[in-house]
C-alpha atoms as a PDB file:
ATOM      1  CA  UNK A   1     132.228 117.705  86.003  1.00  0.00           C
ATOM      2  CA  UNK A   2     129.330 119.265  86.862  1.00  0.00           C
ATOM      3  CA  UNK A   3     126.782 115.667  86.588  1.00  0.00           C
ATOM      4  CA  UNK A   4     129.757 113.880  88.956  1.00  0.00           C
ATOM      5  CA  UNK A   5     129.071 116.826  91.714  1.00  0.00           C
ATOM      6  CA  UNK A   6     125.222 116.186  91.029  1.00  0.00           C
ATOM      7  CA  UNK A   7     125.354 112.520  91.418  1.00  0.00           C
ATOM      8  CA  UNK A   8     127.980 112.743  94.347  1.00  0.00           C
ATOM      9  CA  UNK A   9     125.924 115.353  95.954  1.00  0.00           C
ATOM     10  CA  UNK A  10     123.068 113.327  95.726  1.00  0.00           C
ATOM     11  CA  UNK A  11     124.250 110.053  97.099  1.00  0.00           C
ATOM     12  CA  UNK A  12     126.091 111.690 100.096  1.00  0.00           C
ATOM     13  CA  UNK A  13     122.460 113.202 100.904  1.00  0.00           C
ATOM     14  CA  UNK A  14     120.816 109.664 100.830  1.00  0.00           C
ATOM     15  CA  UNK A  15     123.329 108.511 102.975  1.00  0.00           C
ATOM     16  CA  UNK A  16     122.673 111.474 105.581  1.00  0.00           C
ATOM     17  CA  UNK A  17     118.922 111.525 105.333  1.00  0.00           C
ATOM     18  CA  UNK A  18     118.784 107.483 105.487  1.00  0.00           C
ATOM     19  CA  UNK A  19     120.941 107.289 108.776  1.00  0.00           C
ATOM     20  CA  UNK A  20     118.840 110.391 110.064  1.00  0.00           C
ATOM     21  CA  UNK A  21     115.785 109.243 109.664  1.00  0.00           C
ATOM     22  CA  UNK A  22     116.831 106.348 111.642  1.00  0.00           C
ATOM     23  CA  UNK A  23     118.137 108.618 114.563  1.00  0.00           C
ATOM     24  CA  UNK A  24     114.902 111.137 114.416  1.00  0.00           C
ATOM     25  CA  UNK A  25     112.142 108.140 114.315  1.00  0.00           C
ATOM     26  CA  UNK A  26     113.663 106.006 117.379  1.00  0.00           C
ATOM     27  CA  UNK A  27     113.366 109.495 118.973  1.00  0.00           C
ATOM     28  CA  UNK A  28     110.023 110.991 117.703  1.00  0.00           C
ATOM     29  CA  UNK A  29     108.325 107.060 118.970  1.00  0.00           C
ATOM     30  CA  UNK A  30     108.893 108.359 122.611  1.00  0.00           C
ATOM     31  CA  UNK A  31     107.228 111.757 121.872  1.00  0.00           C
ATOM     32  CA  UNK A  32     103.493 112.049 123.060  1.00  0.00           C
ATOM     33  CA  UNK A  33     101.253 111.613 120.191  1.00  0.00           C
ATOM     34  CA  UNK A  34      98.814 114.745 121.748  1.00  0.00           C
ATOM     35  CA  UNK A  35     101.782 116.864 120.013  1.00  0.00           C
ATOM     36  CA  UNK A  36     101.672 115.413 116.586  1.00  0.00           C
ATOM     37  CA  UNK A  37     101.237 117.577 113.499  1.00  0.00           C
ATOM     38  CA  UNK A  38     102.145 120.521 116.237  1.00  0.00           C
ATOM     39  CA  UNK A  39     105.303 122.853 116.131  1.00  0.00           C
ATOM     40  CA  UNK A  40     105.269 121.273 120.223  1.00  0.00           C
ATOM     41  CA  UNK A  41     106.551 118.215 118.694  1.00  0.00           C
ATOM     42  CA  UNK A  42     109.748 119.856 117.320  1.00  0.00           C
ATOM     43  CA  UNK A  43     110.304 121.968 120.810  1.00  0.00           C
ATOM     44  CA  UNK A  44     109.877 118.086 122.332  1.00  0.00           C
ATOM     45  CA  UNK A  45     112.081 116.269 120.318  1.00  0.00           C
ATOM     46  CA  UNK A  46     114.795 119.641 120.306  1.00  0.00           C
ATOM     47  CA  UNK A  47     115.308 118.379 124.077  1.00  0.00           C
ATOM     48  CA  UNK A  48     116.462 114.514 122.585  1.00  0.00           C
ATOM     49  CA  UNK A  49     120.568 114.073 121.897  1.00  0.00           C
ATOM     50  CA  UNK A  50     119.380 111.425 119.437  1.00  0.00           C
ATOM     51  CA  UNK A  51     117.109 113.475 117.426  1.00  0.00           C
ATOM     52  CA  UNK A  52     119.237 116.540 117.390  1.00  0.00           C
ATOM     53  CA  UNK A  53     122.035 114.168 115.919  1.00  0.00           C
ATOM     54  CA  UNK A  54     119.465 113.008 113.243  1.00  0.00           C
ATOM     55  CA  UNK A  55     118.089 116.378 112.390  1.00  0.00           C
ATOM     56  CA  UNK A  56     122.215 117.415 112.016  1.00  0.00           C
ATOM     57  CA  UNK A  57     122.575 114.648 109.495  1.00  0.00           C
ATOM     58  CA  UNK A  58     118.970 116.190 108.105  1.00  0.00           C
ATOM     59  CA  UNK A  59     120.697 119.326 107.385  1.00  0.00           C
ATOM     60  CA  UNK A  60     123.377 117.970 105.917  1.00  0.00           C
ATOM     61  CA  UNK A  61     121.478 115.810 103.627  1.00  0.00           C
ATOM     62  CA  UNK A  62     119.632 118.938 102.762  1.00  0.00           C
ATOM     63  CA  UNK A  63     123.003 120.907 102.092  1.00  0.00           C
ATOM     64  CA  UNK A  64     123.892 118.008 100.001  1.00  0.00           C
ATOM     65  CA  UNK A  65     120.389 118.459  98.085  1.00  0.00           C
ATOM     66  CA  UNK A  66     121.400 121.900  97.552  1.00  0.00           C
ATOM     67  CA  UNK A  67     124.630 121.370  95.964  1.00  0.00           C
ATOM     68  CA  UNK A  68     123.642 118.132  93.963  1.00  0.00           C
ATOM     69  CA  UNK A  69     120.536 120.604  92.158  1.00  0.00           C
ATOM     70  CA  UNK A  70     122.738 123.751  91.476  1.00  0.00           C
ATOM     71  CA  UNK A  71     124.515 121.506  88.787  1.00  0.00           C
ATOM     72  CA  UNK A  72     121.888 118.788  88.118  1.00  0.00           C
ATOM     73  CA  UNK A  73     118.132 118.689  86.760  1.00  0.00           C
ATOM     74  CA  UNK A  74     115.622 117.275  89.453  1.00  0.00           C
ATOM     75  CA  UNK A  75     115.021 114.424  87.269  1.00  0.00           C
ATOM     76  CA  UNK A  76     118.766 113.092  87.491  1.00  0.00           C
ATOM     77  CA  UNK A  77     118.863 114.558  91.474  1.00  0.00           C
ATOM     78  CA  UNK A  78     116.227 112.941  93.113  1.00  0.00           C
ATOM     79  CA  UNK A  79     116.013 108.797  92.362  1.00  0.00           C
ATOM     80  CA  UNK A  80     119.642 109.142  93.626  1.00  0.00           C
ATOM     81  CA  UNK A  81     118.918 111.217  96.491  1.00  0.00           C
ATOM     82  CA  UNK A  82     115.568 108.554  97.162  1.00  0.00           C
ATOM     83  CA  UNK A  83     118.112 106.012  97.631  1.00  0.00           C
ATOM     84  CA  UNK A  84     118.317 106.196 101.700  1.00  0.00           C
ATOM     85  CA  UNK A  85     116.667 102.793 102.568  1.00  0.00           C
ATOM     86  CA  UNK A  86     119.707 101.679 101.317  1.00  0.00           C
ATOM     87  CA  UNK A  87     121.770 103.039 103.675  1.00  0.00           C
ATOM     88  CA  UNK A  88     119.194 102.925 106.504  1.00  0.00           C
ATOM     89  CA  UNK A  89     118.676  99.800 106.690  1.00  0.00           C
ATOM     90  CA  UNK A  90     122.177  98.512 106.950  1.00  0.00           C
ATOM     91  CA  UNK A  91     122.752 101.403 109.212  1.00  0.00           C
ATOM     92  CA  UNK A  92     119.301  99.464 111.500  1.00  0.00           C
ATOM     93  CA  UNK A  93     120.998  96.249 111.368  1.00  0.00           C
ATOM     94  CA  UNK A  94     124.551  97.291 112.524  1.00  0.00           C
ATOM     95  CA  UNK A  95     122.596  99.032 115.699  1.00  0.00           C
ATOM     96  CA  UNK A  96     120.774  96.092 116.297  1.00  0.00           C
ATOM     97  CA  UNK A  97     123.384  93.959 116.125  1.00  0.00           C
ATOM     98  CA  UNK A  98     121.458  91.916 113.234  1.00  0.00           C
ATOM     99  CA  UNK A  99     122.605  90.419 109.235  1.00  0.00           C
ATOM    100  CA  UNK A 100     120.615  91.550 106.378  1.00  0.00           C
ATOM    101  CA  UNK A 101     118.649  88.602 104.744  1.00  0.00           C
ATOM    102  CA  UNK A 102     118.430  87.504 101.882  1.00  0.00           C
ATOM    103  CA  UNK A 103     115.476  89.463 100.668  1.00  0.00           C
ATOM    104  CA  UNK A 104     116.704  92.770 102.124  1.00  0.00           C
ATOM    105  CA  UNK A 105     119.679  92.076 100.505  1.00  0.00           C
ATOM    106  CA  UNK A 106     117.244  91.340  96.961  1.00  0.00           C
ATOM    107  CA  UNK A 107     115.821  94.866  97.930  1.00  0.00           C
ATOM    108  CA  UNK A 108     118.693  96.698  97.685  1.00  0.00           C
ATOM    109  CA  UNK A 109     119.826  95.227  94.623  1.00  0.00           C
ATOM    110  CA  UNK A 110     116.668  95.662  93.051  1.00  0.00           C
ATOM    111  CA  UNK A 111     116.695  99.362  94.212  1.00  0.00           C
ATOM    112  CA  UNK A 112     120.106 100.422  93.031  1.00  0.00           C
ATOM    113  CA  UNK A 113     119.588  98.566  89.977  1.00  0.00           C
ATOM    114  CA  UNK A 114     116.492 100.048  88.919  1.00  0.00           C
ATOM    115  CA  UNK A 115     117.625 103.760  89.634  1.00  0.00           C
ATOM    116  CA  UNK A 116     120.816 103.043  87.797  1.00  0.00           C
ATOM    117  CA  UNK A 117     118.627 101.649  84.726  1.00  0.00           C
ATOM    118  CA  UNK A 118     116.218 104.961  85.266  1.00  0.00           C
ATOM    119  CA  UNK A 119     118.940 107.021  84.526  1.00  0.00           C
ATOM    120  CA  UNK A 120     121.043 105.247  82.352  1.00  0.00           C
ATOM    121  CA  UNK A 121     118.432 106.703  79.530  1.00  0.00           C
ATOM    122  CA  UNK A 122     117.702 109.891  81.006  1.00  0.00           C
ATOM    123  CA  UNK A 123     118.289 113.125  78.723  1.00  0.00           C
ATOM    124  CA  UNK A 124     120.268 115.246  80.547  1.00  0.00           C
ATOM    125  CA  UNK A 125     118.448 118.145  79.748  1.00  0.00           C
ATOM    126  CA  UNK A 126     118.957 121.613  81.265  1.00  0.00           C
ATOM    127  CA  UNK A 127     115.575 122.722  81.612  1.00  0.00           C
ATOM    128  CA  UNK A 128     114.800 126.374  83.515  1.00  0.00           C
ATOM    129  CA  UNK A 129     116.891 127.343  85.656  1.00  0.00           C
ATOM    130  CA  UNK A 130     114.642 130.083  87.633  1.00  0.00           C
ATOM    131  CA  UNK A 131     111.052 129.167  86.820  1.00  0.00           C
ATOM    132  CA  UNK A 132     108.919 132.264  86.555  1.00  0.00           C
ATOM    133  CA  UNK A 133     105.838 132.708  89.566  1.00  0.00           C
ATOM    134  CA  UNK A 134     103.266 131.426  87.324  1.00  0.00           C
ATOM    135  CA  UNK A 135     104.733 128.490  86.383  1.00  0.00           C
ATOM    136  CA  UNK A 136     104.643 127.317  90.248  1.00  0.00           C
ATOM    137  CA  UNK A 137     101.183 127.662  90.636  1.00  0.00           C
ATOM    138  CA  UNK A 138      99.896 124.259  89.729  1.00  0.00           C
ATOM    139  CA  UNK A 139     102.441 122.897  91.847  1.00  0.00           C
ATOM    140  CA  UNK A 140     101.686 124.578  95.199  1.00  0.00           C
ATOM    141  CA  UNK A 141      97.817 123.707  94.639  1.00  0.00           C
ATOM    142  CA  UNK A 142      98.415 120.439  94.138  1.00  0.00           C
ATOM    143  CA  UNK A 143     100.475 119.831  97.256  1.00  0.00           C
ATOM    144  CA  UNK A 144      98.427 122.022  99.606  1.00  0.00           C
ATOM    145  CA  UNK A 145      95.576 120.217  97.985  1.00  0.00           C
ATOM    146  CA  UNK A 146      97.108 116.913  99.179  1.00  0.00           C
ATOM    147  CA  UNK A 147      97.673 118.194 102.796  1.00  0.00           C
ATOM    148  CA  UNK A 148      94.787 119.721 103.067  1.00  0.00           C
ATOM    149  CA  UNK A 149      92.889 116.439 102.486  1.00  0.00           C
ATOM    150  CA  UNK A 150      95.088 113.685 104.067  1.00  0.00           C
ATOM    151  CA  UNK A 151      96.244 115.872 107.319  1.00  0.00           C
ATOM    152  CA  UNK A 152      92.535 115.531 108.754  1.00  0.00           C
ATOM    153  CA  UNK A 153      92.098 111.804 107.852  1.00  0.00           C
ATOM    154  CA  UNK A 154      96.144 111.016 109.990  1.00  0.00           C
ATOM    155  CA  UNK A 155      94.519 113.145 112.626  1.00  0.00           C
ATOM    156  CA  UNK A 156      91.153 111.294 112.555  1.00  0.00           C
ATOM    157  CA  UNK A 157      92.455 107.657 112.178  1.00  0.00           C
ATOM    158  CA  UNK A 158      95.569 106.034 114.471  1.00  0.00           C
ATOM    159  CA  UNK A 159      97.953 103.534 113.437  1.00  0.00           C
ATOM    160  CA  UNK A 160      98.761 102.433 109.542  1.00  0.00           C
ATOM    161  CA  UNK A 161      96.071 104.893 108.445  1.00  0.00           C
ATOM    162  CA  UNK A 162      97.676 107.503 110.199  1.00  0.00           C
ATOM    163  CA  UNK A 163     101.390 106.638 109.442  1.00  0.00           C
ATOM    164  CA  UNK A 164      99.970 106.905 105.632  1.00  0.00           C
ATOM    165  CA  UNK A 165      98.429 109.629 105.265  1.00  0.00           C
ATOM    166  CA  UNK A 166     101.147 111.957 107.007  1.00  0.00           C
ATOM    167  CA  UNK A 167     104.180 110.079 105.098  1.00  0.00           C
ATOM    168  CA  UNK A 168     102.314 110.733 101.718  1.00  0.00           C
ATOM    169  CA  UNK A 169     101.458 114.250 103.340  1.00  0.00           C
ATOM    170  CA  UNK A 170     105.626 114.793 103.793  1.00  0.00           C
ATOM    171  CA  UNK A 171     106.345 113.432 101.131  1.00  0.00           C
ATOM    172  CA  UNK A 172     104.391 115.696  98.687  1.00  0.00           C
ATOM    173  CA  UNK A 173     105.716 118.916 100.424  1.00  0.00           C
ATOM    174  CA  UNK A 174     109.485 117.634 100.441  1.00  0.00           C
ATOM    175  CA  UNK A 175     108.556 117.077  96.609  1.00  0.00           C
ATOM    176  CA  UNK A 176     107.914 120.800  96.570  1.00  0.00           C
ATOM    177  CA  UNK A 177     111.053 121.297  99.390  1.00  0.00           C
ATOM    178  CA  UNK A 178     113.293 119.591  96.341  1.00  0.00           C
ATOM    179  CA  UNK A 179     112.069 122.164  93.770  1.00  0.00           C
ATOM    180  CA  UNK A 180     112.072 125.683  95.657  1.00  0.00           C
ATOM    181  CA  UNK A 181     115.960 124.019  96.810  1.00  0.00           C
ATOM    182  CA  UNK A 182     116.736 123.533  92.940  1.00  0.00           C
ATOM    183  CA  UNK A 183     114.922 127.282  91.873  1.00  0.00           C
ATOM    184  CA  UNK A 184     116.791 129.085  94.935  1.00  0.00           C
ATOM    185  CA  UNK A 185     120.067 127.267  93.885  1.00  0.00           C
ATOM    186  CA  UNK A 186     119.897 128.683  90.723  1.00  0.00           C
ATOM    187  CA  UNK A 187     118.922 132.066  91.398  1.00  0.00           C
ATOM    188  CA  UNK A 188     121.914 131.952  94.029  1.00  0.00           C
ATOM    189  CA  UNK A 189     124.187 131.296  91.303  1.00  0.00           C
ATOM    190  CA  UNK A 190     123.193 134.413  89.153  1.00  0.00           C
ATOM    191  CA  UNK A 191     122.563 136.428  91.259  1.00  0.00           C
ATOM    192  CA  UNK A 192     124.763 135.765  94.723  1.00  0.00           C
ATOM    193  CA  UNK A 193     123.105 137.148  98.225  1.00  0.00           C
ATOM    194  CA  UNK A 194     120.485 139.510  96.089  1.00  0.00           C
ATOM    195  CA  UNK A 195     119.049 135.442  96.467  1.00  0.00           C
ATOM    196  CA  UNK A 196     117.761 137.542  99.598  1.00  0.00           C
ATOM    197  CA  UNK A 197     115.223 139.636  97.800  1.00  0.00           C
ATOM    198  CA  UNK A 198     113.025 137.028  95.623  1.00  0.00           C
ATOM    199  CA  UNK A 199     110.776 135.263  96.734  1.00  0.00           C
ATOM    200  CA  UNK A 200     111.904 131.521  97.073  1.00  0.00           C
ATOM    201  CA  UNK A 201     114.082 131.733 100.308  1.00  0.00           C
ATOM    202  CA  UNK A 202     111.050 132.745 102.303  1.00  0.00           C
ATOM    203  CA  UNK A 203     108.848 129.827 100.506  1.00  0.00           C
ATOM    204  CA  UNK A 204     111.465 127.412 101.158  1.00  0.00           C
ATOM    205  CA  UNK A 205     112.099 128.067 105.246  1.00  0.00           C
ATOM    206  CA  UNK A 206     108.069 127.801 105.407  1.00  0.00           C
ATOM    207  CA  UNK A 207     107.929 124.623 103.285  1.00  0.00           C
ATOM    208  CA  UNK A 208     110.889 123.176 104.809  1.00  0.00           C
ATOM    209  CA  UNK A 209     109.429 123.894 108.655  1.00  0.00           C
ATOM    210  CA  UNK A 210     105.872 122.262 107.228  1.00  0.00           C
ATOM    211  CA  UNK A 211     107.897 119.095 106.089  1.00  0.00           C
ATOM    212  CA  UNK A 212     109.727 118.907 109.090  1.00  0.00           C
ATOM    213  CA  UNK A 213     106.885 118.468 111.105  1.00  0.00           C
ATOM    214  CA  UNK A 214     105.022 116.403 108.655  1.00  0.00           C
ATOM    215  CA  UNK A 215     107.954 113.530 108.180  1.00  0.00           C
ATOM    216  CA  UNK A 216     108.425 113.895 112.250  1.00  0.00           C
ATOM    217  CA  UNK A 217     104.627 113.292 112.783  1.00  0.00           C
ATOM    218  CA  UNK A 218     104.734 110.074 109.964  1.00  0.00           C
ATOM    219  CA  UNK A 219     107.822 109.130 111.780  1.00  0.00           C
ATOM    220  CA  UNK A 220     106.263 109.358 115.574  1.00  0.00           C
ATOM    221  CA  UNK A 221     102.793 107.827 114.261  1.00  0.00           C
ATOM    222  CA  UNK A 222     104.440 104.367 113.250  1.00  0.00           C
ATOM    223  CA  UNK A 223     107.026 102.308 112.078  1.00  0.00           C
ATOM    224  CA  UNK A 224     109.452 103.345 109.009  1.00  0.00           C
ATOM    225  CA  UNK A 225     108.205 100.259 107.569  1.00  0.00           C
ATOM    226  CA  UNK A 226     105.144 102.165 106.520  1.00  0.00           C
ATOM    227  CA  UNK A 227     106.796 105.907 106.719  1.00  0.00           C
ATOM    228  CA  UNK A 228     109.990 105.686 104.885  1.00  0.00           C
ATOM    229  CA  UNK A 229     108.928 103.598 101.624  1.00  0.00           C
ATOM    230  CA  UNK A 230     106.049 105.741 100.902  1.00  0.00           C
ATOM    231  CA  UNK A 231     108.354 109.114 101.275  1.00  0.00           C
ATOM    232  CA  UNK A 232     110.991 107.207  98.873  1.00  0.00           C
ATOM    233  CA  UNK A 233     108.629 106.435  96.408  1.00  0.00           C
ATOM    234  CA  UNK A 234     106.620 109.290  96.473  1.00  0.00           C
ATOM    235  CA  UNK A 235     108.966 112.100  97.171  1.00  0.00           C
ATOM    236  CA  UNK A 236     111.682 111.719  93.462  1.00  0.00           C
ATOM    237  CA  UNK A 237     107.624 110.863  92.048  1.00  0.00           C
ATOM    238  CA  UNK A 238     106.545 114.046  92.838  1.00  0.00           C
ATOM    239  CA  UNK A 239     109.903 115.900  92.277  1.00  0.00           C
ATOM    240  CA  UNK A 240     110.554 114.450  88.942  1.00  0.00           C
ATOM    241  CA  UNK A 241     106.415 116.215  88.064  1.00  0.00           C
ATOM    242  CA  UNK A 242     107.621 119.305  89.501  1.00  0.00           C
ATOM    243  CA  UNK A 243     111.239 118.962  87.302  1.00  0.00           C
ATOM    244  CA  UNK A 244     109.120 118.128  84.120  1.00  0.00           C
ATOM    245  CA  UNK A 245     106.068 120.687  84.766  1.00  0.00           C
ATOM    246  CA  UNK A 246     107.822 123.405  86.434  1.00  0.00           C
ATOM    247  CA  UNK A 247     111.015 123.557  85.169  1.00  0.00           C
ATOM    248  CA  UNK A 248     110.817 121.809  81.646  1.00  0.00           C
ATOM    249  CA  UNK A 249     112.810 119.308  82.300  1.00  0.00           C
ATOM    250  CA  UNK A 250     112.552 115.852  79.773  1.00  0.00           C
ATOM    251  CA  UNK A 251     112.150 111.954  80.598  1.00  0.00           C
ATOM    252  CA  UNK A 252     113.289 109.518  77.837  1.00  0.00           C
ATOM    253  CA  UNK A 253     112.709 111.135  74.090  1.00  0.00           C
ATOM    254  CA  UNK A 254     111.869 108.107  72.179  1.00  0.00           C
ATOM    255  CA  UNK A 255     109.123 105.041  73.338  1.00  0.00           C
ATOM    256  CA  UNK A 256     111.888 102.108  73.812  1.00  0.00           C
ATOM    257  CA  UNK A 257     113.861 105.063  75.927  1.00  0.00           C
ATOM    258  CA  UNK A 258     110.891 105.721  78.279  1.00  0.00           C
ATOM    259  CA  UNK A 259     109.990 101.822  78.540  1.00  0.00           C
ATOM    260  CA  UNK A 260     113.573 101.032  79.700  1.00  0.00           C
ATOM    261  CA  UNK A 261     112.450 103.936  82.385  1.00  0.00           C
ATOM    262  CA  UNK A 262     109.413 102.733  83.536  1.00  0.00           C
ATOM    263  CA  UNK A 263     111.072  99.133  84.000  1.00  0.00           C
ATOM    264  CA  UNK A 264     113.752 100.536  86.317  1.00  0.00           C
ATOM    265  CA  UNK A 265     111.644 102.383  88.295  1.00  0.00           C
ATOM    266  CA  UNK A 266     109.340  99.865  88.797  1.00  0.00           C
ATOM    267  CA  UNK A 267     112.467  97.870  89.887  1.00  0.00           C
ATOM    268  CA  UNK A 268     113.470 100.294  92.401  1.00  0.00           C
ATOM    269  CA  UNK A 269     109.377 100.795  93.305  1.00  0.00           C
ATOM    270  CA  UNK A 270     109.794  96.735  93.941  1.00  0.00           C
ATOM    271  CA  UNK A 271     112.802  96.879  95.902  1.00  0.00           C
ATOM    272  CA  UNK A 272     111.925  99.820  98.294  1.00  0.00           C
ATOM    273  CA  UNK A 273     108.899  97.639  99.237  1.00  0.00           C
ATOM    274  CA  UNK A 274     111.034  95.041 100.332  1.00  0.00           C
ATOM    275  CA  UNK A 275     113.527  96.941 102.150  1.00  0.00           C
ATOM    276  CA  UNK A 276     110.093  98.288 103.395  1.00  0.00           C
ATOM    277  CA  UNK A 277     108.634  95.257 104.608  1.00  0.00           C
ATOM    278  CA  UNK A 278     111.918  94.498 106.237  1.00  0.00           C
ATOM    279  CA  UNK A 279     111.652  93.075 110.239  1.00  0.00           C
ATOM    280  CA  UNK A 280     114.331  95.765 110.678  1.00  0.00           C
ATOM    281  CA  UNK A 281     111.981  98.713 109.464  1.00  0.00           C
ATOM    282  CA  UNK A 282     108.810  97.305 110.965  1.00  0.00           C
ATOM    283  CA  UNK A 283     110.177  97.066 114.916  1.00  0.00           C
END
């Protein structure tokens, strides 16, 4: 029971968070880039119906997330929940009044396929539930490591560049957003509201503020068809690193195992890239 809530969970969030980020990048294009990588950005786009309907399917998809790691391992969670292009782009098409193609409709194939083969050989492994602060660490200096280095270059450098760097910048902090979700859910469980007074409710409002503004500045600085595939592919990357280092959670145990992995996530890799270079995404 509790891996159908996870892989519900999960799927109902991709669906939300696809459809959102639709909603929140038609509105953050008409936002003046001179507030990018600002919190004036957010008190901009606050003002747009659209984007306030996006950000409400945001939250959802979050609460979603939530559930979906309270009774499943981040490795199980997140190719599921990195899914959305496949329920964003239809979702583009129906507002534009537009058929998928043939090779968006490859894309998606290749994309569910792949996930499904990805996990068809997963060990569902418990792992930690409540990782101690040490174990963390690593993980936060990576990330901020990341930001640190790619913010300046998207601030320094317009159009794909740009677009690039602050999706991969977004990505890598709602990679850390999916693990402080999974830690709080857990400690939630034990230990109820006395959630309250640790520490990972506090990290996860001021990580989940940062990645707000990060995906809205990727979002306003270009077109999804740059955005979107690099947060899919990066974020369950970096989420599964943080399930596996941070909360000892297991890929494949035996070398045929992990190659049947590796094949279906390069599938799903592959078809993200189409869906990615889709005429839907790119206008």
């Amino acid at each position: 029971m509790s891996i159908v809530v996870a892989v519900g969970s999960a799927l109902l969030a991709a669906v939300c968070f696809g459809v959102g980020s639709v909603l929140q990048h038609e509105a953050a294009r008409q936002a003046s880039m001179q507030k990018s990588m600002r919190l004036r950005l957010l008190l901009d786009l606050v003002r747009r119906p659209g984007w306030l309907a996006g950000l409400g399917l945001s939250v959802s998809s979050f609460a979603f997330l939530g559930i979906a790691l309270a009774f499943g391992p981040l490795v199980l969670v997140l190719p599921l929940a990195a899914t959305d292009l496949l329920f964003a782009l239809p979702f583009l098409a129906l507002r534009q009044g537009e058929r998928l193609t043939p090779w968006e409709k490859t894309g998606i194939v290749c994309t569910a396929g792949g996930v499904a083969v990805f996990l068809t050989v997963l060990p569902l492994s418990p792992g930690a539930t409540v990782p101690a602060v040490h174990d963390w660490l690593p993980a936060f200096a990576a990330v901020v490591g990341v930001v640190a280095l790619l913010a300046p270059v998207g601030a320094w450098r317009p159009g794909r560049l740009r677009t690039a760097a602050y999706a991969i910048c977004a990505a890598s902090m709602l990679a850390l957003l999916d693990g402080l979700t999974k830690s709080t859910a857990g400690r939630f469980r034990a230990d109820g509201l006395e959630v309250l007074l640790h520490w990972e409710p506090y990290a996860l409002i001021t990580v989940g503020v940062t990645s707000l503004v990060l995906s809205q500045s990727a979002f306003q600085a270009g077109s999804l068809a740059v955005s979107l595939p690099i947060i899919d592919t990066l974020e369950p990357v970096g989420a599964v690193a943080i399930g596996i280092a941070v909360f000892g959670e297991q890929l494949a145990l035996t070398d045929r195992a992990l190659t049947v992995q590796m094949l279906g996530a390069a599938a799903a890799v592959t078809g993200i890239v189409l869906l990615g270079r889709s005429p839907l995404a790119t206008e």
